[in-house]
Protein backbone atom coordinates (compact mmCIF):
# COMPACT_ATOMS: atom_id res chain seq x y z
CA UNK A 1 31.88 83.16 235.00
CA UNK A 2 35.07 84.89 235.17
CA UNK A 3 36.29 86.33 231.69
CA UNK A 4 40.08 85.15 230.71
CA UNK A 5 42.41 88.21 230.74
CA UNK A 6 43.36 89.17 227.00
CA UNK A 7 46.19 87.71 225.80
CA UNK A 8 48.72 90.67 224.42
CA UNK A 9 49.14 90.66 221.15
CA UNK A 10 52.63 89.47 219.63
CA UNK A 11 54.98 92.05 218.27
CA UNK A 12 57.69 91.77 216.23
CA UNK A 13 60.08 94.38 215.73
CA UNK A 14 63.21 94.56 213.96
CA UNK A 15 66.12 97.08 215.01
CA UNK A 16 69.59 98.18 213.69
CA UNK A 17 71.02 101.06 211.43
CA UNK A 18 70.44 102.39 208.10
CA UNK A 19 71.29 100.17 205.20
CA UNK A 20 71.51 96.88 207.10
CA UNK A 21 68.67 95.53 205.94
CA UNK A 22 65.89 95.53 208.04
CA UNK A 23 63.24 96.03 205.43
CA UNK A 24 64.31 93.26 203.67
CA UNK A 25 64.50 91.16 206.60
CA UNK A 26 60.93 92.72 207.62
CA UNK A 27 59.30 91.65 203.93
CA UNK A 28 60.57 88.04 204.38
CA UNK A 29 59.52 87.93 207.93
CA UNK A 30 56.01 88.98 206.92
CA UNK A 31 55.72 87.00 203.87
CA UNK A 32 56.56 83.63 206.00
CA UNK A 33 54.77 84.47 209.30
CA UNK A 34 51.50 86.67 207.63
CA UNK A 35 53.03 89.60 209.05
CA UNK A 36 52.04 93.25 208.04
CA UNK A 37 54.69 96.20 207.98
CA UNK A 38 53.86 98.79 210.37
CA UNK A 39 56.55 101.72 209.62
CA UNK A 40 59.10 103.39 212.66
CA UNK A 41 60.48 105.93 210.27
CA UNK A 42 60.32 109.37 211.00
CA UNK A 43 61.36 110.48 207.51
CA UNK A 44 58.94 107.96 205.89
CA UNK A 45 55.88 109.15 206.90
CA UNK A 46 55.90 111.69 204.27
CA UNK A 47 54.75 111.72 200.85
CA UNK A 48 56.60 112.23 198.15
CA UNK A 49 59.94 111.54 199.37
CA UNK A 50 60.00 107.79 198.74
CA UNK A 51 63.04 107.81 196.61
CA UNK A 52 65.20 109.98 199.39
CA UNK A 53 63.68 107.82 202.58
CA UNK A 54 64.60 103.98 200.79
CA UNK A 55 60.66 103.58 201.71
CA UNK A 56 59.26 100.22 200.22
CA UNK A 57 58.15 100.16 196.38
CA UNK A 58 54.58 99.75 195.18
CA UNK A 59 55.56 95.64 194.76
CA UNK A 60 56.53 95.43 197.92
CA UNK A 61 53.73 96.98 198.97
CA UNK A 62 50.89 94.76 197.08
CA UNK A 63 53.05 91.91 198.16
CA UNK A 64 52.64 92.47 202.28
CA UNK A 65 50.16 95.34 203.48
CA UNK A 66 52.41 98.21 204.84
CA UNK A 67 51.02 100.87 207.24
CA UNK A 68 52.24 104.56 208.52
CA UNK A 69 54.01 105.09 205.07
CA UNK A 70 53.18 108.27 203.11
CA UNK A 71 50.20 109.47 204.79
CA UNK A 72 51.49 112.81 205.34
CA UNK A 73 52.60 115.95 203.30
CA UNK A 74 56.08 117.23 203.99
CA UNK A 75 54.41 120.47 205.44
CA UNK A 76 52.92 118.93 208.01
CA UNK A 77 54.02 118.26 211.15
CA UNK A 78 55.05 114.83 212.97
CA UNK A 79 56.30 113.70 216.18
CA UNK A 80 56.27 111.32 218.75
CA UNK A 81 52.84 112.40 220.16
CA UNK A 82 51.59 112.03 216.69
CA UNK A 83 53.01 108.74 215.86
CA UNK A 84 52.26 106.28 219.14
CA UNK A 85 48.34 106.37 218.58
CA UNK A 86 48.70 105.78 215.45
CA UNK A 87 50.74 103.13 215.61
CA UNK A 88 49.40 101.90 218.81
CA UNK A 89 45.68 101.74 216.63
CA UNK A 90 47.61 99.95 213.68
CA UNK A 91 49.07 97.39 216.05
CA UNK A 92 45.57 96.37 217.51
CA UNK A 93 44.06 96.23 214.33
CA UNK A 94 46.49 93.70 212.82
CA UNK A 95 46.14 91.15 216.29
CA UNK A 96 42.66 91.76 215.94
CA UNK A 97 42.78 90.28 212.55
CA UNK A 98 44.91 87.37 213.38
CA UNK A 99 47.89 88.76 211.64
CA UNK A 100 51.36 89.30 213.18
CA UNK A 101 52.16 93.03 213.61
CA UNK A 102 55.89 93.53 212.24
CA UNK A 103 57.31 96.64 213.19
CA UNK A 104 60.33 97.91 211.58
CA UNK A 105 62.40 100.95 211.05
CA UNK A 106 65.22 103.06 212.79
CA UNK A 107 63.63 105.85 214.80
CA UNK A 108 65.00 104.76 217.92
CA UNK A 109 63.05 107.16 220.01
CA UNK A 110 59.48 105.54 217.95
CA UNK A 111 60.67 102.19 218.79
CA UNK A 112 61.80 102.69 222.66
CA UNK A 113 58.57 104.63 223.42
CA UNK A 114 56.88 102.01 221.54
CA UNK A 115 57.70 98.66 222.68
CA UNK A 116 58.39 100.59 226.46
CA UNK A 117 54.65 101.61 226.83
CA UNK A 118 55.82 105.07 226.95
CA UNK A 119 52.97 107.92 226.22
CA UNK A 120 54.14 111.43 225.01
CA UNK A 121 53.18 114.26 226.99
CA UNK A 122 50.98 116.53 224.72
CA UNK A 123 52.05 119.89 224.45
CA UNK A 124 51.47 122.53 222.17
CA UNK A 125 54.45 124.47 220.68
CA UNK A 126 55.23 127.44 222.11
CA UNK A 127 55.95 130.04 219.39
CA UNK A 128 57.70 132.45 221.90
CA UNK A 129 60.59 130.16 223.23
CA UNK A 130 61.00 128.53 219.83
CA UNK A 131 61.74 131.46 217.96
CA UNK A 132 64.18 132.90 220.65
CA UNK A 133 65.62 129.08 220.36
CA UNK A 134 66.11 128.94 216.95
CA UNK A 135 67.96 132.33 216.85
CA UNK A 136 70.05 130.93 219.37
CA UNK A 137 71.05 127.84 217.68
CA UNK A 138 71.41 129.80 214.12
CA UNK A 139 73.87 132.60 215.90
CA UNK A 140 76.02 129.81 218.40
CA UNK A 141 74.97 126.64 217.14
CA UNK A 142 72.84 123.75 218.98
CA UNK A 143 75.35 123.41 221.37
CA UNK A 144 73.93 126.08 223.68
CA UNK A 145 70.59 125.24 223.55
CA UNK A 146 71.32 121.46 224.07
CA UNK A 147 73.73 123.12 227.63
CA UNK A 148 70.33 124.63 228.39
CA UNK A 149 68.09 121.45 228.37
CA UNK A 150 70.82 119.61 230.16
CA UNK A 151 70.82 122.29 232.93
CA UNK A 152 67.03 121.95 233.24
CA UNK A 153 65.97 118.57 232.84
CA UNK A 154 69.05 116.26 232.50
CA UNK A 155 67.02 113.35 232.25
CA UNK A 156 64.72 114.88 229.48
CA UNK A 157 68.33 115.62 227.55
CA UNK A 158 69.16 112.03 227.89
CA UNK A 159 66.93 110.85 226.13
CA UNK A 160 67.29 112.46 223.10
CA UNK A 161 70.25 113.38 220.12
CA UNK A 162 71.31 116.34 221.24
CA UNK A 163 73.10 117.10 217.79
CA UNK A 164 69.37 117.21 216.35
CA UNK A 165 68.17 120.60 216.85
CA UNK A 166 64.19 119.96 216.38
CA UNK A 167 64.35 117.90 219.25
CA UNK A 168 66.44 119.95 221.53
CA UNK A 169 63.58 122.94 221.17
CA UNK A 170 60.48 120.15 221.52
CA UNK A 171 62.53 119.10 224.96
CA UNK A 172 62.93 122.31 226.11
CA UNK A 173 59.02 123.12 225.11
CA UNK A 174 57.96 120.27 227.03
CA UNK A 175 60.00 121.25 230.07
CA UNK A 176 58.92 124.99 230.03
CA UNK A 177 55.32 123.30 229.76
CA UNK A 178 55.35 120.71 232.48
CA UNK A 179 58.66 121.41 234.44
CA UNK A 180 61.52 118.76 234.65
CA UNK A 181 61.00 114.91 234.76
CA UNK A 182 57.99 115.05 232.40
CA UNK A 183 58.62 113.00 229.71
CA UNK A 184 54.74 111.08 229.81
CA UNK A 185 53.69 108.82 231.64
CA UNK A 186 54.46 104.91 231.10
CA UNK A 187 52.60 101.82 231.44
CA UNK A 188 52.83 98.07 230.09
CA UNK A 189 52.35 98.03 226.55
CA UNK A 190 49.93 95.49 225.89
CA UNK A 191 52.52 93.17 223.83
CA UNK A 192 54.39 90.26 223.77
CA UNK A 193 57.79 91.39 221.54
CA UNK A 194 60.16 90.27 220.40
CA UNK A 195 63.01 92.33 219.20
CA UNK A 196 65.13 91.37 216.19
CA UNK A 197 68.39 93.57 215.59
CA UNK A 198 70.88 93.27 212.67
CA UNK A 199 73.83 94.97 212.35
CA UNK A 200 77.16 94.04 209.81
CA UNK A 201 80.23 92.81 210.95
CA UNK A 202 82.28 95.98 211.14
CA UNK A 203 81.16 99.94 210.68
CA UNK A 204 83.13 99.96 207.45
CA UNK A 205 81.16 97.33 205.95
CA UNK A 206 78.45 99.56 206.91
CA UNK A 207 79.57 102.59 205.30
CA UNK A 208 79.99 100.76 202.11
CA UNK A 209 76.38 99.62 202.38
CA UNK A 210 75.37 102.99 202.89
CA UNK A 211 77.72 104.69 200.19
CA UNK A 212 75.92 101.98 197.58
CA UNK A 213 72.61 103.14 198.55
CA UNK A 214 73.09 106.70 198.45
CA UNK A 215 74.36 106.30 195.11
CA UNK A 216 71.24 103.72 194.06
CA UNK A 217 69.02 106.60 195.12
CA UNK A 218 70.51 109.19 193.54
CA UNK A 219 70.46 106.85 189.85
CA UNK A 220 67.05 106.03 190.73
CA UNK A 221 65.92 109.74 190.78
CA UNK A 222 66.36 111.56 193.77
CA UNK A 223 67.33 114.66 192.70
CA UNK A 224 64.24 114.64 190.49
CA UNK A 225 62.21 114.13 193.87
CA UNK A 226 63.67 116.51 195.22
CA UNK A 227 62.98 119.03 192.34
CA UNK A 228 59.72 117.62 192.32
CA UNK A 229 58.78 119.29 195.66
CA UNK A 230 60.46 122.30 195.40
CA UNK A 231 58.01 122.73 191.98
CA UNK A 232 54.95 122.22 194.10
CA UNK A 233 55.62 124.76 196.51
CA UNK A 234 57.41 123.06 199.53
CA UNK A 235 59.93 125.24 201.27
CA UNK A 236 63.18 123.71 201.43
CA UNK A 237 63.40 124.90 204.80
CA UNK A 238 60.68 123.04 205.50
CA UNK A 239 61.57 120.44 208.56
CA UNK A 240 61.08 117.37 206.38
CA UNK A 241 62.87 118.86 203.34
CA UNK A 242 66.16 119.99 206.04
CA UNK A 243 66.50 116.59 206.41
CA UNK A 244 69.78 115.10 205.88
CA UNK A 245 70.21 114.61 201.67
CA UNK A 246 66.95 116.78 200.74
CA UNK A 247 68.71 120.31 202.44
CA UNK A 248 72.11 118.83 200.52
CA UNK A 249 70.09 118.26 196.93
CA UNK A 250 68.00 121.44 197.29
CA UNK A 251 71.68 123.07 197.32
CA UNK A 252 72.50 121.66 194.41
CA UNK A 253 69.84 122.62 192.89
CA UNK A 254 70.52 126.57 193.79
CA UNK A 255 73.68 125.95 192.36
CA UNK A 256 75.51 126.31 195.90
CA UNK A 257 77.09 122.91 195.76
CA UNK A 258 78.09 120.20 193.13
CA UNK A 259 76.83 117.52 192.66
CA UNK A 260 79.95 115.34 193.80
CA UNK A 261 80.02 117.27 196.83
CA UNK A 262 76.06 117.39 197.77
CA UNK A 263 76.97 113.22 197.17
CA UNK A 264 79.66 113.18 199.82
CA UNK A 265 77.86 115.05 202.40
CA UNK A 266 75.06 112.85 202.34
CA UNK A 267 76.98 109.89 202.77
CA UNK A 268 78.76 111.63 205.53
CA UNK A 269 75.50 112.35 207.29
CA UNK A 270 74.20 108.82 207.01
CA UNK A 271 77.27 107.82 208.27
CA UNK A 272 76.83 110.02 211.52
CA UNK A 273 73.32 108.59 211.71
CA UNK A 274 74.12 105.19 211.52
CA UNK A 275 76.28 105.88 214.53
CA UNK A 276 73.54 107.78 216.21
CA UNK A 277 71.18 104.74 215.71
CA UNK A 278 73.68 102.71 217.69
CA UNK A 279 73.21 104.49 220.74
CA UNK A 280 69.74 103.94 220.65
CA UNK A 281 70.43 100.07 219.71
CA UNK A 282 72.79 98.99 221.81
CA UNK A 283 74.83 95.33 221.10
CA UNK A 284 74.16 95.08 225.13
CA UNK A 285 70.77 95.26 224.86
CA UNK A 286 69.41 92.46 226.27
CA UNK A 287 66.23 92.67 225.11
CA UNK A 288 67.26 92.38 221.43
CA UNK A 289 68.45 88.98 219.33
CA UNK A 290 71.07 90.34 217.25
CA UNK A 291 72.44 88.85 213.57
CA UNK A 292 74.70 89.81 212.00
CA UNK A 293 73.94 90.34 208.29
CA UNK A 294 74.42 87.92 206.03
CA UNK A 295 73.50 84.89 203.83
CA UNK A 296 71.60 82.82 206.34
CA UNK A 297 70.28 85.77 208.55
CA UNK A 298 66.97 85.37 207.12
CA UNK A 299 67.07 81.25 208.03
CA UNK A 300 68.28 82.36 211.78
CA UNK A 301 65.70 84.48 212.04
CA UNK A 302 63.09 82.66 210.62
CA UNK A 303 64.10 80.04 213.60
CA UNK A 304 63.87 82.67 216.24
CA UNK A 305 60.78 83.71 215.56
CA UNK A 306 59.22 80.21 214.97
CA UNK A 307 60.47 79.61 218.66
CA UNK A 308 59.15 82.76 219.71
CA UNK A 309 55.27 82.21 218.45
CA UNK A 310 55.48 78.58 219.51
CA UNK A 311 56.30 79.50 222.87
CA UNK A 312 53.23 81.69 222.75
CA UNK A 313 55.34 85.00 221.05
């Protein structure tokens, strides 16, 4: 007797920039379907930098199980190549379990490789190149490291920020490694997704959202998180403490930069990332539903989602 091919496991994953939402949309999603949070944040994979990464709070997280939050210090490192098993494992475990997996978060390159089936290609770092990198981008800026992926592997510099310097040195690793074109190999993910994005209904409604967060997170204790770290030893050069607002706090706190102005940068930054996260997110996408957010966003995607798992999602 022939054995019925597995059915792949539904996926829902919900897209869009910083401050728009999605986590919120994500919680009431889960609540209503039985969903469980599986994180696509770089930044909040660390512990001890909940305030700083807007990662859920301890209610939110008795009221839906949330996976791939804090499970790392901020001196260890975290990439791609670390995150897809992990969430790959996650993933199966929830389907296993009957739940629906409900992935959510704005690492554009976690969700792409994610949803796309993509595998990273495992390489180790290469101590050499990246400290003859890293002089290069602190004497002439990013700029010329970023010309010298292009010119090697144009494909490999499409696909990542090039304005992000960690990633311009893993790129150029990779391609020293395994030559041009090697970017791991892809197959079909073993899912059925659907892809939820939400956006607002112009970029300065999203800068406001963003300005009001920033300043939520800095009256709900940032700067004490931050001085929190730097007490137990974590380098502020650190690449989870460079981040955008930690390296800005940590400035503050050396007396380099008032507070007003550490505030301003920040908001500047997430402003710059919010536009980053766009080009990862596109409106033409046609894989993703998009809403714009709002009072009855959660009711319009409740009904996409119903007509997704009826059909089979």
């Amino acid at each position: 007797m022939t054995t019925p091919p597995a059915q792949p496991t539904p996926l829902l994953v919900i897209v869009g920039p910083t401050a728009v939402g999605k986590s919120a949309l994500a919680m009431h999603l889960a609540v209503r379907y039985g969903g469980e949070i599986v994180n696509a944040d770089s930044r909040q994979v660390y512990r001890g930098m909940e305030v700083g990464t807007a990662a859920p709070s301890q209610a939110e997280r008795a009221a839906v199980p949330h996976h791939l939050y804090g499970i790392i210090a901020p001196d260890e490192g975290f990439s791609l190549a670390t995150y897809l098993p992990l969430a790959t494992e996650t993933i199966a475990d929830i389907g296993g379990r009957g739940g629906l997996p409900v992935v959510v978060g704005g690492t554009g390159q976690y969700v792409n490789a994610l949803v796309g089936g993509w595998q990273a290609p495992r390489v180790a770092p290469n101590a050499d190149l990246r400290e003859r990198l890293e002089a290069i981008i602190a004497q002439d800026g990013v700029e010329t490291a970023a010309q010298e992926l292009l010119e090697a592997d144009p494909e490999a510099a499409a696909r990542i920020d090039l304005r992000n310097p960690r990633r311009v040195v893993r790129a150029l690793e990779v391609v020293a490694a395994l030559g041009p074109g090697a970017h791991g190999e892809q197959s079909a993910p073993p899912y059925r997704t659907l892809l939820l994005g939400l956006t607002t209904a112009d970029r300065e409604e999203l800068y406001e959202r963003i300005d009001d967060r920033v300043d939520a997170m800095l009256a709900g204790g940032w700067l004490d998180e931050v001085r929190g770290l730097l007490d137990a030893g974590y380098s502020a050069e650190l690449p989870a403490l460079s981040s955008m607002g930690y390296r800005e706090l940590a400035q503050h706190l050396r007396s380099e930069m008032p507070l007003e102005e550490a505030a301003r940068r920040i908001k500047a930054a997430h402003h710059r990332l919010a536009r980053q996260q766009y080009t990862w997110f596109k409106p033409t996408d046609a894989r993703i539903r998009w809403s714009v957010a709002g009072e009855d966003v959660e009711a319009r995607a409740e009904g996409a989602v119903g007509q997704w798992l009826e059909a089979g999602g």
